[in-house]
PDB file of N, CA and C in Angstrom:
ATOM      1  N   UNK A   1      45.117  27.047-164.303  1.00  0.00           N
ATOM      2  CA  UNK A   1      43.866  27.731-164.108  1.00  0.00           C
ATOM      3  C   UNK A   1      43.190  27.341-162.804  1.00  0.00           C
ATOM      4  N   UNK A   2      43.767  26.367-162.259  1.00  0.00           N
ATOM      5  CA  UNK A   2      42.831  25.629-160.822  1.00  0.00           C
ATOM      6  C   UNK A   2      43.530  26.560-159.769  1.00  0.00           C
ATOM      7  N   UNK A   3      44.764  27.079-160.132  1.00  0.00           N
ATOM      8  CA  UNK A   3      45.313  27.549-159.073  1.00  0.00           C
ATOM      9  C   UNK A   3      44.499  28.996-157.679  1.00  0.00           C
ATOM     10  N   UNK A   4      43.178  29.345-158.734  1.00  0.00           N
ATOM     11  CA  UNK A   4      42.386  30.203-157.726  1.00  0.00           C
ATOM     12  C   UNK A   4      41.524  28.937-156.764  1.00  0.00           C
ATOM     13  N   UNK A   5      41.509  28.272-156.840  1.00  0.00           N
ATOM     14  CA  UNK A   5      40.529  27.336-156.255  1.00  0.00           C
ATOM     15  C   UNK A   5      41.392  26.135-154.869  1.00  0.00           C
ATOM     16  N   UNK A   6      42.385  26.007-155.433  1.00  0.00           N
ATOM     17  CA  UNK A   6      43.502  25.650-154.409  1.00  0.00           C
ATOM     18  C   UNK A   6      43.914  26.703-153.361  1.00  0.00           C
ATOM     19  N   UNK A   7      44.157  27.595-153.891  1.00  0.00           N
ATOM     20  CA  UNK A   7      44.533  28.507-152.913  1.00  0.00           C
ATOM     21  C   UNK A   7      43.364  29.125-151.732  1.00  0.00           C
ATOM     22  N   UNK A   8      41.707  28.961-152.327  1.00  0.00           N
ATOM     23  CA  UNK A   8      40.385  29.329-151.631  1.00  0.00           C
ATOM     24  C   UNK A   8      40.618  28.398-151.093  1.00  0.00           C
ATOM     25  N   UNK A   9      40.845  26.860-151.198  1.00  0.00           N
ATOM     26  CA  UNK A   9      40.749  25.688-149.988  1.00  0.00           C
ATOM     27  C   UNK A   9      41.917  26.134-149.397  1.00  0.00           C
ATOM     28  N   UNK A  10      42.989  26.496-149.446  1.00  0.00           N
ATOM     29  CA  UNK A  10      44.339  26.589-148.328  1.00  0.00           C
ATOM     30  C   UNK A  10      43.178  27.762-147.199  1.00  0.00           C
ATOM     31  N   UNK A  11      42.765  28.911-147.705  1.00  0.00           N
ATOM     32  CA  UNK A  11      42.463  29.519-146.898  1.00  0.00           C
ATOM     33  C   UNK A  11      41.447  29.526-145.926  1.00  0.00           C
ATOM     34  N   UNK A  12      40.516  28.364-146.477  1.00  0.00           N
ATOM     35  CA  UNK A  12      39.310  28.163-145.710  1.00  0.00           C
ATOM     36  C   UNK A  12      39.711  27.062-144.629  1.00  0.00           C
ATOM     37  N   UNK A  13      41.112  26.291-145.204  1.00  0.00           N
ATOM     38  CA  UNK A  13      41.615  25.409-144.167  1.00  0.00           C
ATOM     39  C   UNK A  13      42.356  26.279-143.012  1.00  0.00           C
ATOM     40  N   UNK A  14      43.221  26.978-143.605  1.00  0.00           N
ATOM     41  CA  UNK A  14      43.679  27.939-142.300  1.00  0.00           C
ATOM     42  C   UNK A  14      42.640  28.399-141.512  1.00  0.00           C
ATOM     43  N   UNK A  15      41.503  28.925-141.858  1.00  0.00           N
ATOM     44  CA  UNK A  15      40.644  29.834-140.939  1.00  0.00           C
ATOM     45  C   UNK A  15      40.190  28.842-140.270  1.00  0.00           C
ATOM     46  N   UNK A  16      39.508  27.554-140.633  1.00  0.00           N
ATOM     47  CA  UNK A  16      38.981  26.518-139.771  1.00  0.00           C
ATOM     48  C   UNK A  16      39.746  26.347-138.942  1.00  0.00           C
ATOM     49  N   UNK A  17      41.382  26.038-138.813  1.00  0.00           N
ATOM     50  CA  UNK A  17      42.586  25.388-137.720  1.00  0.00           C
ATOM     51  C   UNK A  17      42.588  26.916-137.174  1.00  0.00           C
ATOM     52  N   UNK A  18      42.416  28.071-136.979  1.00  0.00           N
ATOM     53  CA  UNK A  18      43.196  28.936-136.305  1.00  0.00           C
ATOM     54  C   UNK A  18      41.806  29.177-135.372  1.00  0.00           C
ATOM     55  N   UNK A  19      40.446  28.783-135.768  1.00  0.00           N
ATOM     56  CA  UNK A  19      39.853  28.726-134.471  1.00  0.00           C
ATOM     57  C   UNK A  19      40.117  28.637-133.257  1.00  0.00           C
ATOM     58  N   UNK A  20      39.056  28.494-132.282  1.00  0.00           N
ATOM     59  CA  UNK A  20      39.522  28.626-131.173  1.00  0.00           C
ATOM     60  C   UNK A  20      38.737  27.593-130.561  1.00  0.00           C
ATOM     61  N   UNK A  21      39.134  26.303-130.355  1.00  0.00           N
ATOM     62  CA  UNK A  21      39.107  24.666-129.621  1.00  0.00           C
ATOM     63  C   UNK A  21      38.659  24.650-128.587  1.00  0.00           C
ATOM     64  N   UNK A  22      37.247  24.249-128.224  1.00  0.00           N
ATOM     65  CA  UNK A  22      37.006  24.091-126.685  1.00  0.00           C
ATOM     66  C   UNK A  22      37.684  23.170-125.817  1.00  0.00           C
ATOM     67  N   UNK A  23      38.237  23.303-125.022  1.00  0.00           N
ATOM     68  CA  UNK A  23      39.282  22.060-124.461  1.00  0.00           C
ATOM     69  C   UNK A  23      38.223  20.898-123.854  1.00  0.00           C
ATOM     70  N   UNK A  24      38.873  20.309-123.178  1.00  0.00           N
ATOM     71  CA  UNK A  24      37.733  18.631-122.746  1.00  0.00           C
ATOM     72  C   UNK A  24      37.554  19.654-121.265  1.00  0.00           C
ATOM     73  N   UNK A  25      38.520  20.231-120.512  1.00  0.00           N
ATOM     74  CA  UNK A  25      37.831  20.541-119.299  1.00  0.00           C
ATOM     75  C   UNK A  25      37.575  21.872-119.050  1.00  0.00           C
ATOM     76  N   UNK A  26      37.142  22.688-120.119  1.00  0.00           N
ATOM     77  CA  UNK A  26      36.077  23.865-120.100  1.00  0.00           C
ATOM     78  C   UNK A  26      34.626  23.645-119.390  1.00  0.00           C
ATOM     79  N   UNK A  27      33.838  22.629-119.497  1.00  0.00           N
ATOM     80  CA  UNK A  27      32.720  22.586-119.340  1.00  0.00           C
ATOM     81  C   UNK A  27      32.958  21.674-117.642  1.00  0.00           C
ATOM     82  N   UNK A  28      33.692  21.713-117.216  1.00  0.00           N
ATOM     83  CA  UNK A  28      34.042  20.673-115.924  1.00  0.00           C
ATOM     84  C   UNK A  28      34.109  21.686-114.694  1.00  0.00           C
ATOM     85  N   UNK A  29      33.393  22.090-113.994  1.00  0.00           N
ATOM     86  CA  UNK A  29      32.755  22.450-112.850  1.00  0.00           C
ATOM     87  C   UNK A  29      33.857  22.310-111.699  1.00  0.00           C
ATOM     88  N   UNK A  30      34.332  21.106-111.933  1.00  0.00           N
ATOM     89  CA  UNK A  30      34.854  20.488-110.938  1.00  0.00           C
ATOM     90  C   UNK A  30      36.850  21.242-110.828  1.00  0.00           C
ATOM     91  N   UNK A  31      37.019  21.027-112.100  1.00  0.00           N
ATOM     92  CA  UNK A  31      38.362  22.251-112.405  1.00  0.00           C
ATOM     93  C   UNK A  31      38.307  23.349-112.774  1.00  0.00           C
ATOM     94  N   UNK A  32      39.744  23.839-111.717  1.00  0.00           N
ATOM     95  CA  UNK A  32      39.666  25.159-111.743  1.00  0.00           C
ATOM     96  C   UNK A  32      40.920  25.370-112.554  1.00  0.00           C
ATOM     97  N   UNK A  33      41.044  26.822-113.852  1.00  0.00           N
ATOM     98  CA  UNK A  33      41.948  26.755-114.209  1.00  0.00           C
ATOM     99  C   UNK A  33      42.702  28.344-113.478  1.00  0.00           C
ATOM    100  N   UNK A  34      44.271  27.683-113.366  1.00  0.00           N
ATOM    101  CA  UNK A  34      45.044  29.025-112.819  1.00  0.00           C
ATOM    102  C   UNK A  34      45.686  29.818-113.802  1.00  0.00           C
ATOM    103  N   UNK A  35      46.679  30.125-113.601  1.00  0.00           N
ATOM    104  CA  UNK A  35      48.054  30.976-114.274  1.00  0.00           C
ATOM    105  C   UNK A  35      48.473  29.584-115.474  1.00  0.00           C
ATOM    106  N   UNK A  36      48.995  29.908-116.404  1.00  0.00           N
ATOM    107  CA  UNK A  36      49.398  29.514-117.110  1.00  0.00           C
ATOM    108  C   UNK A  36      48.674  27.987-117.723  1.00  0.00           C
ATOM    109  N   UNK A  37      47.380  28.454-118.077  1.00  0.00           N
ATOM    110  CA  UNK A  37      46.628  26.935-118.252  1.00  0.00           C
ATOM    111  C   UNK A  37      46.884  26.169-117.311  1.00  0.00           C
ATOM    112  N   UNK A  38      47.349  25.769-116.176  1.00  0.00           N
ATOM    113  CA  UNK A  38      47.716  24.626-115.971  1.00  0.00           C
ATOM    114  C   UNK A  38      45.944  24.182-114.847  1.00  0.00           C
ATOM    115  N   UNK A  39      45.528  23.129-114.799  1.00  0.00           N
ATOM    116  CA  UNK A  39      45.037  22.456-113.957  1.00  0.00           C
ATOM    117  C   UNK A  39      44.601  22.484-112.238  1.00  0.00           C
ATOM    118  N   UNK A  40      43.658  23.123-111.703  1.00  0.00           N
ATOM    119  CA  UNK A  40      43.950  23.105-110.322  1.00  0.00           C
ATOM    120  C   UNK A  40      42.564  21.730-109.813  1.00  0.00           C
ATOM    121  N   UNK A  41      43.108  20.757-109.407  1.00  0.00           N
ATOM    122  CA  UNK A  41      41.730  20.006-108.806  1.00  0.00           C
ATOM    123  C   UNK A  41      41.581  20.461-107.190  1.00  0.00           C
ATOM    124  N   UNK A  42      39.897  20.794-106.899  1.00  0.00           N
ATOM    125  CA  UNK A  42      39.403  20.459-105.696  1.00  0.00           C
ATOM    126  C   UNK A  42      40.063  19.759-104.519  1.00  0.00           C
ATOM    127  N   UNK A  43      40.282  20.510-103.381  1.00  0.00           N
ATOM    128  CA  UNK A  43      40.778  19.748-102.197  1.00  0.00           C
ATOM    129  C   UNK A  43      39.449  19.218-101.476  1.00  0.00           C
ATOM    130  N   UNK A  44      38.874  17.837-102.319  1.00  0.00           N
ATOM    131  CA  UNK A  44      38.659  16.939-101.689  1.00  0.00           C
ATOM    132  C   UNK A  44      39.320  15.949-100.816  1.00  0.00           C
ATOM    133  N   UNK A  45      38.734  16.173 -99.603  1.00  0.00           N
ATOM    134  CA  UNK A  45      39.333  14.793 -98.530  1.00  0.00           C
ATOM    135  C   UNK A  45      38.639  13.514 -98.554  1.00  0.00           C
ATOM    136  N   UNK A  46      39.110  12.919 -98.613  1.00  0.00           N
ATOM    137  CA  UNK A  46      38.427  11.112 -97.785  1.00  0.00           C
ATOM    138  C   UNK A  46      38.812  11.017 -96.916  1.00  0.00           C
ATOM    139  N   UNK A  47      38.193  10.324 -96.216  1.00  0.00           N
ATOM    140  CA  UNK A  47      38.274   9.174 -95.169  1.00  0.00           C
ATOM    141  C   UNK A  47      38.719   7.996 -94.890  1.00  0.00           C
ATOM    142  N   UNK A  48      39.508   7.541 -94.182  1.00  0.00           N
ATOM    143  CA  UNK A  48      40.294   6.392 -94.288  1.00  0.00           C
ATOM    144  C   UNK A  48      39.054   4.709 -94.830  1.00  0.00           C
ATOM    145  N   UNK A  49      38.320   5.304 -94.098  1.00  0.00           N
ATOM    146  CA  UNK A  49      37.068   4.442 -94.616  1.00  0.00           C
ATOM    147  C   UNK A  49      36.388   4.210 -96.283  1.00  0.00           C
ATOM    148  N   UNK A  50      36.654   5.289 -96.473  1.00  0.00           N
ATOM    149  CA  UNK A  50      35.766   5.823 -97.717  1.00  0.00           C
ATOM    150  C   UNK A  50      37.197   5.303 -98.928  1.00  0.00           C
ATOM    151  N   UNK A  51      38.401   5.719 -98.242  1.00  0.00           N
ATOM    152  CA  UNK A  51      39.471   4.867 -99.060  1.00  0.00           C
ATOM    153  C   UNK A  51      39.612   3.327 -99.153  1.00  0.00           C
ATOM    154  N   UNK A  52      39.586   2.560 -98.245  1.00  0.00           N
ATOM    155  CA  UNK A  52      39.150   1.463 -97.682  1.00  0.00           C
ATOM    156  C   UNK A  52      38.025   0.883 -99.044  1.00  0.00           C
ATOM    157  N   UNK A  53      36.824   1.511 -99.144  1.00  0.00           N
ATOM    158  CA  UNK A  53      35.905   1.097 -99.505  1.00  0.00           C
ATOM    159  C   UNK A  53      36.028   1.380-101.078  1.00  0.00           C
ATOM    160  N   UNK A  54      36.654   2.521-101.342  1.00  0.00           N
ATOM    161  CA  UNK A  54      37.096   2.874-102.714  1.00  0.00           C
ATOM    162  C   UNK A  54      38.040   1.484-103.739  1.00  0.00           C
ATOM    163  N   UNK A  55      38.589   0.761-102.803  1.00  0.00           N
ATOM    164  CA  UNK A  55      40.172  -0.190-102.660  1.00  0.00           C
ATOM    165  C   UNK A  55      39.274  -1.581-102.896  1.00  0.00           C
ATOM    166  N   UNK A  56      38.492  -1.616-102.107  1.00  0.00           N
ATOM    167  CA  UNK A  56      37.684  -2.968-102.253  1.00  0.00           C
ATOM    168  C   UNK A  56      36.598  -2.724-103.423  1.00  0.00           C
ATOM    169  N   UNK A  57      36.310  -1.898-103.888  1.00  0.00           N
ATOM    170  CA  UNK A  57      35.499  -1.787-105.354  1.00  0.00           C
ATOM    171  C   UNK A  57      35.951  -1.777-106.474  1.00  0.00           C
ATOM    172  N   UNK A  58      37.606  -1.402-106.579  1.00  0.00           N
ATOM    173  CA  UNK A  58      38.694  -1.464-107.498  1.00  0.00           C
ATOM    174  C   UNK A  58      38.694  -2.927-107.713  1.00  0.00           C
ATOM    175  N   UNK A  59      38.961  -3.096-106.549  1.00  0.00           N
ATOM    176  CA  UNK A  59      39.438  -4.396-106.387  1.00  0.00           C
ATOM    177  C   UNK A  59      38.663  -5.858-107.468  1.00  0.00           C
ATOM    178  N   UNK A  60      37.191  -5.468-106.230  1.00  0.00           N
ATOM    179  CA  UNK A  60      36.241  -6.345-107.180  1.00  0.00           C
ATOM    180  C   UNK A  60      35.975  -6.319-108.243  1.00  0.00           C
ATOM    181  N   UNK A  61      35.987  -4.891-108.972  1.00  0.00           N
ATOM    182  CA  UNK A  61      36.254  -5.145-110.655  1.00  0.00           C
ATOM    183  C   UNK A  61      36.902  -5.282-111.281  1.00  0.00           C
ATOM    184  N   UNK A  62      38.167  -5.442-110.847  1.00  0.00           N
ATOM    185  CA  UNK A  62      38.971  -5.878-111.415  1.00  0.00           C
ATOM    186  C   UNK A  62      39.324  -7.256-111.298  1.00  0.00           C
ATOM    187  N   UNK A  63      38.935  -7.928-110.324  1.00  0.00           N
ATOM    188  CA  UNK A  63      38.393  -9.356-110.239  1.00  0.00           C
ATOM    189  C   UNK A  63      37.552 -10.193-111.035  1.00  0.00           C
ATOM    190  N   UNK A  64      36.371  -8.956-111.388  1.00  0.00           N
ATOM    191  CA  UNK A  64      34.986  -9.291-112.130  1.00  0.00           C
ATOM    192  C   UNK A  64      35.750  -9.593-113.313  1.00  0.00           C
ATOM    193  N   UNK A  65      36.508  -8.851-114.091  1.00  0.00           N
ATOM    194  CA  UNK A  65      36.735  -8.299-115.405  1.00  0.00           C
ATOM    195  C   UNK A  65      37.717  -9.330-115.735  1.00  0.00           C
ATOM    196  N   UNK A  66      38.649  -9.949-114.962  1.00  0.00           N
ATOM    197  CA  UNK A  66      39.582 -11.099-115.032  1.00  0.00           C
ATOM    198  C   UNK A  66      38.950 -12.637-115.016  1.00  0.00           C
ATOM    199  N   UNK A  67      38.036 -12.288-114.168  1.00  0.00           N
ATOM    200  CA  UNK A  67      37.160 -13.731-114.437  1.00  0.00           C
ATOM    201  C   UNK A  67      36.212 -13.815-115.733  1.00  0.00           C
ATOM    202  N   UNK A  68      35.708 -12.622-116.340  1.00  0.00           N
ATOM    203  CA  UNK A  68      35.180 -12.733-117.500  1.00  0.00           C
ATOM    204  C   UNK A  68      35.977 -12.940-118.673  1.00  0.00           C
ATOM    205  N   UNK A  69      36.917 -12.286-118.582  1.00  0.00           N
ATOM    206  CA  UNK A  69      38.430 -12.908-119.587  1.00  0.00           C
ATOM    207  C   UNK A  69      38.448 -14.084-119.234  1.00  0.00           C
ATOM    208  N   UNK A  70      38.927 -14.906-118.568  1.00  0.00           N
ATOM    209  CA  UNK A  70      38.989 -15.885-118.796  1.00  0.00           C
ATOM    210  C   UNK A  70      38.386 -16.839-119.119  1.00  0.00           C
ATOM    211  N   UNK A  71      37.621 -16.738-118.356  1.00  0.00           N
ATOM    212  CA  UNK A  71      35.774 -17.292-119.248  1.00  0.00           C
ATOM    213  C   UNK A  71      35.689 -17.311-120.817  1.00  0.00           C
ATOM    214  N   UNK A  72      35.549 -16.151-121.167  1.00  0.00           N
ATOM    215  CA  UNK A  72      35.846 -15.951-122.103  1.00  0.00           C
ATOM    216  C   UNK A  72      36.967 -16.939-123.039  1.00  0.00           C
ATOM    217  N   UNK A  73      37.875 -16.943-122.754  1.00  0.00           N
ATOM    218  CA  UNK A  73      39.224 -17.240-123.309  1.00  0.00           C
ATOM    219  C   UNK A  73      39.169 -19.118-123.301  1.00  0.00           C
ATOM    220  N   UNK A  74      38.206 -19.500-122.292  1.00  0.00           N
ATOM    221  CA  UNK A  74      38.113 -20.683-121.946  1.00  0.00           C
ATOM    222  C   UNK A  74      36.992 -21.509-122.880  1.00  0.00           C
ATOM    223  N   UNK A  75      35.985 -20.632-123.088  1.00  0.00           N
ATOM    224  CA  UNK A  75      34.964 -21.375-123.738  1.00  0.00           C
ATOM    225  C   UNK A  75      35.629 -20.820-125.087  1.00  0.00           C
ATOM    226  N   UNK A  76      35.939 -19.740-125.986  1.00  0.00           N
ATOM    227  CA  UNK A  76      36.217 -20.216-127.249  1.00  0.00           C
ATOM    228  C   UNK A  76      37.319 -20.801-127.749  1.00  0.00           C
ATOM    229  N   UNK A  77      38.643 -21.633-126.388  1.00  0.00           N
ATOM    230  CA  UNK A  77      39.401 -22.811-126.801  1.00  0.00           C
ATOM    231  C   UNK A  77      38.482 -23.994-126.813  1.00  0.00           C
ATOM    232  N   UNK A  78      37.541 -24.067-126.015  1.00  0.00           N
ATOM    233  CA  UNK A  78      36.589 -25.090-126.259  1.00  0.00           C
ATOM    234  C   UNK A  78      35.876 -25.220-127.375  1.00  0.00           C
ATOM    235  N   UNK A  79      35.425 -24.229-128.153  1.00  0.00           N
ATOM    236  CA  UNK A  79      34.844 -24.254-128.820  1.00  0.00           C
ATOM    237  C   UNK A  79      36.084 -24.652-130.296  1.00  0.00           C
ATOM    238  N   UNK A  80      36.937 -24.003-130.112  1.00  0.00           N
ATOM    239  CA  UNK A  80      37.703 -23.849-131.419  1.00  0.00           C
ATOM    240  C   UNK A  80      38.827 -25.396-131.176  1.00  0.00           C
ATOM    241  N   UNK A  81      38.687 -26.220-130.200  1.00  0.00           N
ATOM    242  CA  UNK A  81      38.846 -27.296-130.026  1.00  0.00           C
ATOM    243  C   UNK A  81      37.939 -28.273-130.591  1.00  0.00           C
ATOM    244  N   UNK A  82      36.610 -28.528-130.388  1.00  0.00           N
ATOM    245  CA  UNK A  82      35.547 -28.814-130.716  1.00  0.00           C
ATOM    246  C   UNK A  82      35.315 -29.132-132.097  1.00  0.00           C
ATOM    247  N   UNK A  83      35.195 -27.673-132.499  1.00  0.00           N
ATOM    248  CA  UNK A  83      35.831 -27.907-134.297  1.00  0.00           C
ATOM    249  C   UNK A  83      36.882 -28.003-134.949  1.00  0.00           C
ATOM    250  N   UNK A  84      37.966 -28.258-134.414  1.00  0.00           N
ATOM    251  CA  UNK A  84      38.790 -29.180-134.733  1.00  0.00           C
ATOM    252  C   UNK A  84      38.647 -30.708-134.924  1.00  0.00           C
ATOM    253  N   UNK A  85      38.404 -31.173-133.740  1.00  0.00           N
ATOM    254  CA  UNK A  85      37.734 -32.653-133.420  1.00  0.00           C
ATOM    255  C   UNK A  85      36.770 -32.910-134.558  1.00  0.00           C
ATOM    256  N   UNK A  86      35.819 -32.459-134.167  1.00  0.00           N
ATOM    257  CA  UNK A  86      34.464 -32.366-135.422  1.00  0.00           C
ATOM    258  C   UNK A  86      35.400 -32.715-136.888  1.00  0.00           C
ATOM    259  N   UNK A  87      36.211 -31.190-137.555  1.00  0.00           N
ATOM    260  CA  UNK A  87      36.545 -31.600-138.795  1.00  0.00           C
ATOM    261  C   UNK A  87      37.548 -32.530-139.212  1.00  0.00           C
ATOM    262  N   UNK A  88      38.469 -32.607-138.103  1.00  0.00           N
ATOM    263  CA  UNK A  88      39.470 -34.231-138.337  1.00  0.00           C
ATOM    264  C   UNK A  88      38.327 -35.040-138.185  1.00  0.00           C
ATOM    265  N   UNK A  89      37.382 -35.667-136.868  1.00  0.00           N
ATOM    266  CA  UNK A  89      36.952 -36.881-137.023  1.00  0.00           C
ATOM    267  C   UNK A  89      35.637 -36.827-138.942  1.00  0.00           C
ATOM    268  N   UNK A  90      35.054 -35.832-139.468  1.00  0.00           N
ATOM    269  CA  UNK A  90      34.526 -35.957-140.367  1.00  0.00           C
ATOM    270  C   UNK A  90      35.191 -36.066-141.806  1.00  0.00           C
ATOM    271  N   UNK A  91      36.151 -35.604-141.597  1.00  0.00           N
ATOM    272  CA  UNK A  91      37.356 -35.691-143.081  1.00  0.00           C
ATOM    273  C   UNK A  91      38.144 -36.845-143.027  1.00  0.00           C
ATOM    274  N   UNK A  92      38.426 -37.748-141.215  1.00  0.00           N
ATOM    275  CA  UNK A  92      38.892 -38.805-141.154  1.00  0.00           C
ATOM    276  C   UNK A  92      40.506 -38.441-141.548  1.00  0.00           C
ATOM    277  N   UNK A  93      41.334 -37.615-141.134  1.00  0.00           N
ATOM    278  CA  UNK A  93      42.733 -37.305-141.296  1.00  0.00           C
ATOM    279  C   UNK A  93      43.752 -37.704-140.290  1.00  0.00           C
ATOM    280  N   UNK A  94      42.976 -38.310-139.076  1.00  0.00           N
ATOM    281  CA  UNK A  94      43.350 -38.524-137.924  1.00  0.00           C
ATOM    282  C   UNK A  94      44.199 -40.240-138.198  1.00  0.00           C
TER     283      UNK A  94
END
């Protein structure tokens, strides 16, 4: 007897999936689309400078981001050292 009610969800699931999906770069200004969906980006140029300067900002964050890892990585062996020490020297197992 459920079988009318299964079959109303198959169909309300089909109609939902056969919509029609806004893609991520519909609303992007910046792409153009050609022949066959495919992708066209802007012939933007740089400057050897402006590359230069692009290279050294990569750079530094990715510098930044390695020194905070490790930082990171450094103080909670310290820490998880720490309490180690702490619970051997208080349990006296040492």
């Amino acid at each position: 007897m459920s079988f009318a009610g299964t079959v109303s969800a198959m169909i309300t699931s089909l109609k939902n999936n056969a919509r029609q999906r806004k893609s991520l770069y519909d609303n992007k200004l910046i792409f153009k689309k050609t022949q066959k969906n495919k992708l066209k980006f802007p012939d933007i140029k740089a400057t050897p400078e402006q590359l230069e300067k692009i290279k050294r900002e990569a750079k530094n964050e990715h510098r930044i981001i390695i020194i905070k890892r490790i930082t990171a990585l450094l103080i909670s062996l310290l820490l998880i050292g720490a309490t180690l020490w702490f619970v051997l020297a208080y349990f006296k197992l040492t």
